[in-house]
Protein backbone atom coordinates (compact mmCIF):
# COMPACT_ATOMS: atom_id res chain seq x y z
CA UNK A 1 7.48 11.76 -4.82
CA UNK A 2 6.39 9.80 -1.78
CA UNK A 3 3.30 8.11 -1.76
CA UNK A 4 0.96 7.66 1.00
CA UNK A 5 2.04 5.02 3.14
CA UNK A 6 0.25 1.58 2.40
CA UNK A 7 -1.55 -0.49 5.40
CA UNK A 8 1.58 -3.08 5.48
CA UNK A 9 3.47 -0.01 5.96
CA UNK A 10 1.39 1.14 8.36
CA UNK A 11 1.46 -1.92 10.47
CA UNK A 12 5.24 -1.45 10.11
CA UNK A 13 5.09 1.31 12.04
CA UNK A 14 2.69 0.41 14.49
CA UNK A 15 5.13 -2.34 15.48
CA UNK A 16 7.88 -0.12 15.87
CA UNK A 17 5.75 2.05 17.39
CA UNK A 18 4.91 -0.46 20.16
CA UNK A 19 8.40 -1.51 20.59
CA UNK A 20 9.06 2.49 21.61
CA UNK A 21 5.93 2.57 23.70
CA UNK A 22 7.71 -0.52 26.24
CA UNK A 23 10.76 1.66 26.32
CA UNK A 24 8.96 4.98 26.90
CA UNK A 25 6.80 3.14 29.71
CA UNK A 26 9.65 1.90 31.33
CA UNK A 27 11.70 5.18 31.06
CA UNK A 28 8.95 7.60 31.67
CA UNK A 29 7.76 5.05 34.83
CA UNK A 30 3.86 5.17 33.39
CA UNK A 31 1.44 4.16 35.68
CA UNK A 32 -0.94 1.02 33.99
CA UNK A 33 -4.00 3.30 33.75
CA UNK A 34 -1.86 5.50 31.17
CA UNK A 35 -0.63 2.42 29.55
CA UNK A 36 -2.89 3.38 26.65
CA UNK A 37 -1.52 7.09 26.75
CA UNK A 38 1.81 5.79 26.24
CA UNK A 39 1.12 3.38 23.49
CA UNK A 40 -0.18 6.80 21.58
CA UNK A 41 3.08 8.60 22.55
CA UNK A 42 5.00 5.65 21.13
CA UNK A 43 2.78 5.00 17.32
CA UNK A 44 2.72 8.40 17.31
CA UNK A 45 5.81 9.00 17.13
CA UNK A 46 7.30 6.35 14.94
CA UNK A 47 4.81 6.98 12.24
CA UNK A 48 4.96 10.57 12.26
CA UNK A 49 9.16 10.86 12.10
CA UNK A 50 8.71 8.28 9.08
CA UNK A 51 6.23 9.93 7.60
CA UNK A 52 7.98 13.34 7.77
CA UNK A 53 11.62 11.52 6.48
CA UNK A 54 10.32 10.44 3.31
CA UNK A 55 9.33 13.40 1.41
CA UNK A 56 11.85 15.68 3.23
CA UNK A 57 14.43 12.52 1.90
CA UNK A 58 13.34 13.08 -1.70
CA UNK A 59 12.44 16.96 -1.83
CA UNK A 60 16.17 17.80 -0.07
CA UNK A 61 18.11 14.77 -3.12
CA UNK A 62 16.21 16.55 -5.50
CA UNK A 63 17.16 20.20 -4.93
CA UNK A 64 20.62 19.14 -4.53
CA UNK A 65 20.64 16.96 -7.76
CA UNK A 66 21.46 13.78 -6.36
CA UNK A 67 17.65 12.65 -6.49
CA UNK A 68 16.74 9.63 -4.34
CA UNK A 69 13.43 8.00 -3.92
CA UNK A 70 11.70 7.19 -0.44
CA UNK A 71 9.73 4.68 1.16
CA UNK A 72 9.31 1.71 3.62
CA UNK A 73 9.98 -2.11 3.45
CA UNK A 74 10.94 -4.19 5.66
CA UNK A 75 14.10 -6.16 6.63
CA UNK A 76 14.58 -10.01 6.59
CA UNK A 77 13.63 -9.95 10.57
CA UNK A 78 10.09 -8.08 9.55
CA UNK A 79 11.05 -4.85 11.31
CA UNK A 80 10.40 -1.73 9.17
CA UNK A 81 13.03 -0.05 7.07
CA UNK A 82 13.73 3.38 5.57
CA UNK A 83 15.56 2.37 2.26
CA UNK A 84 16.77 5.36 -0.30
CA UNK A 85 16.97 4.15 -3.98
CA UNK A 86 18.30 6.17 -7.41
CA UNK A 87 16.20 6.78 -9.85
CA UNK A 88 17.98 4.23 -12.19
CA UNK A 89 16.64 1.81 -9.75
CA UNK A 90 20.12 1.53 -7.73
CA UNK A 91 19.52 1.05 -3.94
CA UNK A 92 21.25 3.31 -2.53
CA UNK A 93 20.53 2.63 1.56
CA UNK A 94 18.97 1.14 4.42
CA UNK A 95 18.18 2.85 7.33
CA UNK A 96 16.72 0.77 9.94
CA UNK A 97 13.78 2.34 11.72
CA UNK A 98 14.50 1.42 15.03
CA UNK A 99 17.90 3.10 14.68
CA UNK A 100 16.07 6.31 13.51
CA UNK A 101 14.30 6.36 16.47
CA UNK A 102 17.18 5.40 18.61
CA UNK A 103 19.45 8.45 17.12
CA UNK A 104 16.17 11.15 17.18
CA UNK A 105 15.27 10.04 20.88
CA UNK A 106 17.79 8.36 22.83
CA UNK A 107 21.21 9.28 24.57
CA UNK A 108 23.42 6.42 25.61
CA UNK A 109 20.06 4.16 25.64
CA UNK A 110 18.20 6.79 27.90
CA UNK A 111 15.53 9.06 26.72
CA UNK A 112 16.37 12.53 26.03
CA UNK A 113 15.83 14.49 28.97
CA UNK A 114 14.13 17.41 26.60
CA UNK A 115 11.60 14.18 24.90
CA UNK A 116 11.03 12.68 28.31
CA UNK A 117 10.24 16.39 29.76
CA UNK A 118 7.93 16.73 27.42
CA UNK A 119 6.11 13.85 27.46
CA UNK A 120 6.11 13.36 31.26
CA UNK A 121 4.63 17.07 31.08
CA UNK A 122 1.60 15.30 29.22
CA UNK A 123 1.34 12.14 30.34
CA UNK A 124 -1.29 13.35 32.87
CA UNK A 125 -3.01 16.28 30.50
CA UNK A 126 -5.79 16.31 28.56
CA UNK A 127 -5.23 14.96 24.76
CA UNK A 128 -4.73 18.51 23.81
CA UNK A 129 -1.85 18.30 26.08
CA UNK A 130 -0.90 15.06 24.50
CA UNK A 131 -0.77 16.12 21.28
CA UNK A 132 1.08 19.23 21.91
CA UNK A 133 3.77 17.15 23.39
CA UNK A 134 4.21 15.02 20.37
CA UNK A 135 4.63 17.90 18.28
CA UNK A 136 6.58 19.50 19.99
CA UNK A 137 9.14 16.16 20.46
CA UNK A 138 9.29 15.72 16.47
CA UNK A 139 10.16 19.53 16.66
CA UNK A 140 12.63 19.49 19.13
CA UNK A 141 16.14 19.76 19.13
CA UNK A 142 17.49 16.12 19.28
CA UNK A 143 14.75 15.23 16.74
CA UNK A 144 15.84 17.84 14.44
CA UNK A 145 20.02 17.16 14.44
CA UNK A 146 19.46 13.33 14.43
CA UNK A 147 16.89 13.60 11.09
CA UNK A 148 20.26 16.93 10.00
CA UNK A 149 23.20 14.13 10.48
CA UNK A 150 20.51 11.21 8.55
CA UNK A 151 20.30 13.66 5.24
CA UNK A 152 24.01 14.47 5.70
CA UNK A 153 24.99 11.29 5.06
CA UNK A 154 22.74 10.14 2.45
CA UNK A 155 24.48 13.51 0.64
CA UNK A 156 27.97 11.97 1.62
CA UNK A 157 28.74 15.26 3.82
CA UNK A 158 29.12 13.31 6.54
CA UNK A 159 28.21 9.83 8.25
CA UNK A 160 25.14 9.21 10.37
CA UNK A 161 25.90 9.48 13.74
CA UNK A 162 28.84 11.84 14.03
């Protein structure tokens, strides 16, 4: 099973994370004093739908016989990647974060309207706010079918994306 992630992993993420926090603060038209708000929204989020793919990866290959191990590296540009391997050692594929995170939360290169509703709902709450908001983005909808179509097509029932 997945292990917890390791502090190069972590940083990973973090950088992914930031490179979703310029996005959301350009989308979600953040004012600078909530600059740090957003930067939350955006680590937040990246490490959390990682950290949620992984063992969901490995628990759903292994009830369906087809096990596949989980975890983080990174690509030859540095940027974090979600790669799937056999247990014979095999790799089986690469998922690029930043296209995780482009399938779970973007349409057509905008924000969801349902993610940027509910962050823009927080973005001038209190942190229980904010936190509520996160959750409920990695529980929504988009999040949901774009994480549905990833596991699809690691199973070969279907290509990501469609």
């Amino acid at each position: 099973m997945t292990s917890p992630l390791s502090e190069t992993d972590r940083a990973l993420l973090m950088d992914e994370g930031d490179l979703l926090s310029r996005r959301l603060a350009q989308q979600l038209y953040a004012p600078l004093e909530r600059q740090d708000r957003i930067t939350l929204y955006g680590r937040s989020l990246a490490l959390n739908l990682v950290q949620a793919l992984l063992p969901t990866i490995e628990q759903i290959t292994w009830r369906m016989d087809k096990p596949l191990s989980a975890h983080l590296t990174s690509d030859l540009r540095g940027r974090a990647v979600v790669q799937t391997v056999t247990f014979d050692g095999e790799l089986h594929r690469n998922l690029p974060v930043d296209d995780l995170i482009e399938t779970a939360l973007f349409v057509r290169g905008r924000l969801h309207p349902k993610i940027s509703e509910k962050l823009l709902g927080a973005l001038h709450g209190s942190e229980h706010a904010a936190t509520r908001a996160l959750v409920a983005c990695l529980k929504s909808k988009p999040v949901l079918d774009a994480t549905q179509r990833y596991l699809r097509g690691l199973l070969g029932q279907g290509r990501l994306g469609q």
